[in-house]
Protein backbone atom coordinates (compact mmCIF):
# COMPACT_ATOMS: atom_id res chain seq x y z
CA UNK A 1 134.08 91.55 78.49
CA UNK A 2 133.31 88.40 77.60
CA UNK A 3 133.82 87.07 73.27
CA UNK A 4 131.58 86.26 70.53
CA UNK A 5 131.79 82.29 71.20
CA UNK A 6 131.77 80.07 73.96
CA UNK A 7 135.62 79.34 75.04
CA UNK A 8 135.69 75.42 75.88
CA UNK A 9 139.23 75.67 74.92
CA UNK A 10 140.50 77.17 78.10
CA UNK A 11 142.86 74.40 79.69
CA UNK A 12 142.78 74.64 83.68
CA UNK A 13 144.32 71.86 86.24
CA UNK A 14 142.11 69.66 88.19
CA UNK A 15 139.72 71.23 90.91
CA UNK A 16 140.91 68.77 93.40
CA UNK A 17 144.36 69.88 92.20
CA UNK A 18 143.16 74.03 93.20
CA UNK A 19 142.18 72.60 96.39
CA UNK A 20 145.32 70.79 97.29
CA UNK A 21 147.64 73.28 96.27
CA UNK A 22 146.02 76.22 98.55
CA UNK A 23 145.35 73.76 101.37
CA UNK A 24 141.54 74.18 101.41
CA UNK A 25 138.95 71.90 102.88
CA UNK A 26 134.95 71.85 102.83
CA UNK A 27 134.02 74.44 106.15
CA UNK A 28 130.84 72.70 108.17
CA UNK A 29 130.44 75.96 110.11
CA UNK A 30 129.80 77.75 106.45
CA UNK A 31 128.14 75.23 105.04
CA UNK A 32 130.33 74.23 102.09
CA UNK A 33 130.49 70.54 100.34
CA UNK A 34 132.51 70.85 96.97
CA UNK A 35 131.46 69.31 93.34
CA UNK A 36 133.93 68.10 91.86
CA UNK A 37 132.56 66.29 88.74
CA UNK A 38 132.72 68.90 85.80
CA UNK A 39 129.95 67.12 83.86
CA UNK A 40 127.59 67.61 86.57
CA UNK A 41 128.88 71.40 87.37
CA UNK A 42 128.27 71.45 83.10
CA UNK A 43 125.02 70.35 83.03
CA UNK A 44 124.17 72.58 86.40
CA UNK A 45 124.84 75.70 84.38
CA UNK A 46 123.02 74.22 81.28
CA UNK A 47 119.87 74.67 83.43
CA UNK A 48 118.43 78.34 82.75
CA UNK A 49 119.53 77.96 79.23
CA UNK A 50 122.14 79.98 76.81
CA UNK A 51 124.16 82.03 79.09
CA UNK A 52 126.57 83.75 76.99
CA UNK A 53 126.88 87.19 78.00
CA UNK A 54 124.21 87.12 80.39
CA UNK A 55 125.06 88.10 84.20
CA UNK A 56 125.08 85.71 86.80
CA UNK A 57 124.51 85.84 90.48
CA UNK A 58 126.66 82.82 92.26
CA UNK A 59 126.83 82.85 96.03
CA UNK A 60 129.03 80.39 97.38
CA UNK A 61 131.32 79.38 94.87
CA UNK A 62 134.33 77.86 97.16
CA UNK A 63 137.38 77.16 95.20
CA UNK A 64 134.77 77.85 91.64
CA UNK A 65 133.91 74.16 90.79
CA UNK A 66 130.58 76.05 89.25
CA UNK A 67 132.05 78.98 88.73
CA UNK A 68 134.13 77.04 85.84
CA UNK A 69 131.35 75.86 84.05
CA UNK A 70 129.60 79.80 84.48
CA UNK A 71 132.67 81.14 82.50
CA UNK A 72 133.04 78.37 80.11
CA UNK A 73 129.43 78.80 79.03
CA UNK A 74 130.42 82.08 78.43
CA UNK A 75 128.74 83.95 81.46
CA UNK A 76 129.48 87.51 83.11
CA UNK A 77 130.07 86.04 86.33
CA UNK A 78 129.41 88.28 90.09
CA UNK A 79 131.13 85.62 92.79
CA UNK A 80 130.38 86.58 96.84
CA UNK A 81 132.36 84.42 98.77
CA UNK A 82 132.62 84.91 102.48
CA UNK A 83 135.66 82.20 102.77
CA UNK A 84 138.95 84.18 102.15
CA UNK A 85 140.51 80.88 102.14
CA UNK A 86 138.73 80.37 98.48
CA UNK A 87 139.49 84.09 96.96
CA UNK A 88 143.06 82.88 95.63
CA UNK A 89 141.58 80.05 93.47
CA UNK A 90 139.11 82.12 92.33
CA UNK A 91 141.32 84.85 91.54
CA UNK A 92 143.00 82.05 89.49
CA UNK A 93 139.94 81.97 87.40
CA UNK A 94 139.41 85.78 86.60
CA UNK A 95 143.26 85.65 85.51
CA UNK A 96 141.92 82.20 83.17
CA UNK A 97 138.87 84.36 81.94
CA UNK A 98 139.92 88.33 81.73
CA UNK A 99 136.93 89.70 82.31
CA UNK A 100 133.95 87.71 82.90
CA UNK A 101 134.66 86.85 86.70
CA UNK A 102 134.20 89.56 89.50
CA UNK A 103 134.61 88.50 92.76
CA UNK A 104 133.06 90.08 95.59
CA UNK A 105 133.83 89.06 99.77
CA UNK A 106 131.51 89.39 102.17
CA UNK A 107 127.99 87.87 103.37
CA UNK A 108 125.44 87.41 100.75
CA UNK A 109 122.82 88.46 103.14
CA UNK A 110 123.83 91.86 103.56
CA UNK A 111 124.46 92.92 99.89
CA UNK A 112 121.99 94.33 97.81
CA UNK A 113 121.95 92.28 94.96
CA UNK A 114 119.96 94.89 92.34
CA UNK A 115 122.53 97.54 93.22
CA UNK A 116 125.58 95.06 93.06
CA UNK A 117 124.21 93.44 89.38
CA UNK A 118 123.03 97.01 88.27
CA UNK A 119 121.20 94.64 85.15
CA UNK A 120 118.67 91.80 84.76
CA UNK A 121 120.87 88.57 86.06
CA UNK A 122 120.46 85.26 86.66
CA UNK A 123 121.13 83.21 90.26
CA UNK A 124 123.07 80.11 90.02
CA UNK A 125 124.34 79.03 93.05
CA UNK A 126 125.27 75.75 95.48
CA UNK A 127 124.25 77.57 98.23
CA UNK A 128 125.79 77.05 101.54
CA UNK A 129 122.85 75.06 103.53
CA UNK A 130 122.91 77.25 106.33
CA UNK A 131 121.77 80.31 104.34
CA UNK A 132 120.09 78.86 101.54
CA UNK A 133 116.31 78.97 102.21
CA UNK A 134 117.03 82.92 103.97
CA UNK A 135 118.53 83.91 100.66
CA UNK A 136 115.98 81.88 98.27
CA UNK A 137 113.13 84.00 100.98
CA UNK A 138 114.80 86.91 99.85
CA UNK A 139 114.91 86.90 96.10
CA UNK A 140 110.82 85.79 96.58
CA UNK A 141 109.96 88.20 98.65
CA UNK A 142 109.60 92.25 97.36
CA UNK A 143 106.41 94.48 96.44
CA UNK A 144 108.61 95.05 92.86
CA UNK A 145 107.68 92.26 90.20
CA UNK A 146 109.02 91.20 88.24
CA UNK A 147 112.09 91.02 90.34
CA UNK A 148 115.77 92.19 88.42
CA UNK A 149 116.79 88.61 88.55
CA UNK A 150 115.49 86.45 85.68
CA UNK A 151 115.44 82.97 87.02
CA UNK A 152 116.89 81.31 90.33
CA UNK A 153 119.02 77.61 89.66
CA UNK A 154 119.69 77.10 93.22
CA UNK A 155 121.04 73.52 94.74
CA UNK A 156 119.37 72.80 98.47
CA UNK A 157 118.88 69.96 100.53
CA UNK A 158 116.16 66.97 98.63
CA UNK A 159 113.85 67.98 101.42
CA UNK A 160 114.00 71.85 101.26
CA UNK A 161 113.90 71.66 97.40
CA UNK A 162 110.51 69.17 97.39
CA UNK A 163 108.99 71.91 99.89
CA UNK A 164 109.43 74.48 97.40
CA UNK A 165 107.71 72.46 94.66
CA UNK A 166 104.90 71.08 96.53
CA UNK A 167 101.32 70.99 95.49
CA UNK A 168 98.77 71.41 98.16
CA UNK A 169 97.86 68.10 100.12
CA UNK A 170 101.17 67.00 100.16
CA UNK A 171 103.00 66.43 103.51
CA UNK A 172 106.02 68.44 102.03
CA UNK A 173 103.88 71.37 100.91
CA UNK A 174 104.52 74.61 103.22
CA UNK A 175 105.21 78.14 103.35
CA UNK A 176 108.08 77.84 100.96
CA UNK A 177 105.80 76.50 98.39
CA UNK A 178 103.18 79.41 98.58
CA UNK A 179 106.24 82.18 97.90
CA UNK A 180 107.92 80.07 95.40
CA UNK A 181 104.45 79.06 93.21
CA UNK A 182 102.33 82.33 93.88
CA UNK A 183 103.69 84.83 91.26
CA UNK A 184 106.95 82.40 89.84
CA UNK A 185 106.80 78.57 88.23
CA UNK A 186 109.30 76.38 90.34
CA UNK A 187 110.72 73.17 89.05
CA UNK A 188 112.97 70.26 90.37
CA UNK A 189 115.43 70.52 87.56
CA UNK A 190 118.26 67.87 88.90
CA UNK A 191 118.49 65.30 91.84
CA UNK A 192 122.34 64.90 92.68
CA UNK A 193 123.42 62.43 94.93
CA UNK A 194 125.33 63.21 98.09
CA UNK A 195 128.35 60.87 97.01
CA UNK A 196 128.88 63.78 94.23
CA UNK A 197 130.43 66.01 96.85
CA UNK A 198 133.34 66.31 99.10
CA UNK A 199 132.71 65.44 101.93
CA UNK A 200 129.57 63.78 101.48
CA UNK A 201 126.60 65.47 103.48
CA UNK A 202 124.48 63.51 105.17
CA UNK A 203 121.62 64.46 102.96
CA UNK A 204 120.75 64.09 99.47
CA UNK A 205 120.94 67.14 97.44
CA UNK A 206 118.57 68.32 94.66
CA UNK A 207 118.25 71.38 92.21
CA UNK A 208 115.70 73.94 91.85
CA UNK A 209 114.54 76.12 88.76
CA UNK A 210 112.60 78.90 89.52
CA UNK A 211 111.21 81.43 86.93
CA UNK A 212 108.76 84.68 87.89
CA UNK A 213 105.56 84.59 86.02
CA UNK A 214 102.92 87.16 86.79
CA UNK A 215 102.22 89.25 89.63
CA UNK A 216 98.42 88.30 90.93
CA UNK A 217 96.49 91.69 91.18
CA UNK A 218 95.77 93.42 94.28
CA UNK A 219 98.08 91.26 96.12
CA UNK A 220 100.59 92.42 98.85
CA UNK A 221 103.96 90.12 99.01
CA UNK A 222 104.22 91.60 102.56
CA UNK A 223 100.56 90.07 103.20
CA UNK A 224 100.87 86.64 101.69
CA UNK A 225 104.15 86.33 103.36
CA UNK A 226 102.49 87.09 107.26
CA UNK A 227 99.71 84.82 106.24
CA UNK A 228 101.48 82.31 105.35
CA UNK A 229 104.31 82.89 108.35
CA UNK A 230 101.32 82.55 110.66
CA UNK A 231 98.96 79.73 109.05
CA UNK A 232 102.16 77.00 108.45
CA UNK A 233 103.55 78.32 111.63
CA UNK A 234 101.16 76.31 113.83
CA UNK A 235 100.25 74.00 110.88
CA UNK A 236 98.89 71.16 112.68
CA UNK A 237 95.83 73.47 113.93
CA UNK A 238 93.00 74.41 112.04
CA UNK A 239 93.39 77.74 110.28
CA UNK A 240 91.26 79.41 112.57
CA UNK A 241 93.51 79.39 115.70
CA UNK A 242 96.82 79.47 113.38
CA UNK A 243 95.39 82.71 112.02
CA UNK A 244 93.30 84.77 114.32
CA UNK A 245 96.22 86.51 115.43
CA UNK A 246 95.69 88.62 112.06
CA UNK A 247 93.06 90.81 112.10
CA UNK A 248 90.00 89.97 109.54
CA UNK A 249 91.69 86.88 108.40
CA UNK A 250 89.21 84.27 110.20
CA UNK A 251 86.73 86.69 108.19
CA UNK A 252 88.49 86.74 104.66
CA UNK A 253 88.30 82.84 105.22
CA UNK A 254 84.63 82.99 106.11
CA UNK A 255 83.59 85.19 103.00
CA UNK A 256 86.26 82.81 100.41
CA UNK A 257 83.85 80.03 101.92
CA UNK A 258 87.07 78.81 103.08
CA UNK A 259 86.01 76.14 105.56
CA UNK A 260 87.97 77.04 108.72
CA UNK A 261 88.43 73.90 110.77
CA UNK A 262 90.88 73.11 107.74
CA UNK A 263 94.69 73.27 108.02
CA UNK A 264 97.14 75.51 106.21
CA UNK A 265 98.81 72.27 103.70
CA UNK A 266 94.87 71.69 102.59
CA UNK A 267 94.49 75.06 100.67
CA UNK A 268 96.04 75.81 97.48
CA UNK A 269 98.31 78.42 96.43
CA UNK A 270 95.41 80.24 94.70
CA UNK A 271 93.42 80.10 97.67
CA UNK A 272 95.78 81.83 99.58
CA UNK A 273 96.25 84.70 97.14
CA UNK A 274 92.87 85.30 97.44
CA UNK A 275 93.40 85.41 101.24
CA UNK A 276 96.19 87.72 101.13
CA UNK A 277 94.40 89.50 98.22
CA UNK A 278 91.23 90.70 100.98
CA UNK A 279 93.95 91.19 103.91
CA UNK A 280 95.89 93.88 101.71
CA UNK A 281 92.76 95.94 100.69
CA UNK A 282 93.39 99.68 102.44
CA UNK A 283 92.32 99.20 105.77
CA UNK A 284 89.85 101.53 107.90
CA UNK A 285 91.72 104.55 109.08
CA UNK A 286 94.67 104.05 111.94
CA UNK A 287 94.19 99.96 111.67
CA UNK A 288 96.55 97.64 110.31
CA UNK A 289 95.64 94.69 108.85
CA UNK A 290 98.94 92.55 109.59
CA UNK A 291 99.15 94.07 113.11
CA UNK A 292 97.33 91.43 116.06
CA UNK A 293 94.65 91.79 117.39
């Protein structure tokens, strides 16, 4: 596999240079917007720390502009690409860095990424926008904890990534803060500007640092995540028409002395465990909790 030392020696031609010479261009229907700027991509996969040896996770990679500085950091890089336009530049790469660079095509989505690692791995990825936030849902959600990835350094949209670090009260804060904040510490590790790619997007972009801290006792990841689903769902009415649908969740409120003419953005992430943490006691025989009423 990969050496002893880091190998910043490795000399390869210009991405834009790739990207001319097999013809590619940025796909809107998948999503893609290239980074070119190897000090950025650098600095990207500085993020989560030393990364020699370690195994890394990167959905998306396009012609590899991250995927460079993965392997030059010295990573044991897992590539799924759904572009077969992109798999001979990246084959390019595994022949630059014998290997450290597997390469894997197909949809992200429909992998199972414990069985495809097979080891504790980091996620690095520019994620295509139009399956970011379902992927980032995925590697939250689970009853397993900690999860078999060890931290998630995941580019989204400004406005996705300042939902998932929201504190409660503020307009941005949402379901995607709850699953992100509730057993895992997420931090906005990088703003990049939308001039950094090619083509531009018409959005800002920003990166997020997630690590999983401790699971919350007597908690159900199924539960929080229906709660939640249904409270910021209908988040501009007070929490007891957004949740009645649930059974005994206008009551869990009642007996938190959770006032409930409030709305879903006003609680905190620990209030809601403690909602979800009532919901997923063993319910009476032949009712379920999550099931409406």
């Amino acid at each position: 596999m990969c050496g002893k030392t880091r190998d910043m020696s490795i000399d390869l031609p210009p991405l834009r240079e790739v990207i001319a010479r097999h013809g590619l261009s940025a796909s809107k229907a998948l999503g893609q917007n290239f980074l070119f700027d190897e000090q950025l991509l650098n600095r990207i996969a500085a993020i989560p720390g030393d990364l020699q040896g370690k195994a890394v996770l990167e959905v998306g990679p396009g012609p590899g502009g991250l995927t460079r500085a993965l392997l030059r950091a010295g990573a044991r890089v897992t590539a799924i690409e759904m572009d077969s336009r992109c798999l001979p530049a990246l084959e390019e790469l595994s022949d630059a860095f014998p290997g450290q660079l597997r390469i894997m095509q197909g949809d992200a989505l429909k992998l199972n990424h414990d069985e495809l690692m097979g080891e504790p791995f980091a996620v690095l990825s520019n994620l295509p926008y139009n399956v970011g936030t379902a992927l980032f849902v995925r590697w939250l959600a689970g009853e397993t904890w900690p999860p078999q990835w060890t931290s998630l350094t995941l580019m989204f949209q400004q406005e996705v990534a300042q939902r998932i670090v929201a504190s409660a009260g503020n307009s941005a804060f949402g379901r995607l803060s709850v699953l992100a904040q509730w057993r895992s510490t997420a931090a906005l590790a990088m703003k990049v500007h939308r001039s950094a790619f090619t083509p531009p997007p018409k959005v800002m972009s920003a990166i997020v640092h997630v690590v999983p801290s401790a699971m919350p006792e007597g908690v159900s990841a199924k539960v929080l995540e229906r709660i939640t689903e249904a409270a910021f769902g209908q988040r501009r009415k007070m929490l007891r028409q957004s949740v009645k649908g649930i059974e005994g969740a206008v009551a869990a409120l009642e007996a938190l002395e959770i006032d409930t003419q409030r709305r879903a953005e006003t609680l905190s992430v620990e209030e809601f465990v403690a909602l979800a943490r009532i919901l997923s006691r063993p319910a009476p025989a032949g009712r379920n909790l999550l099931s409406p009423q």
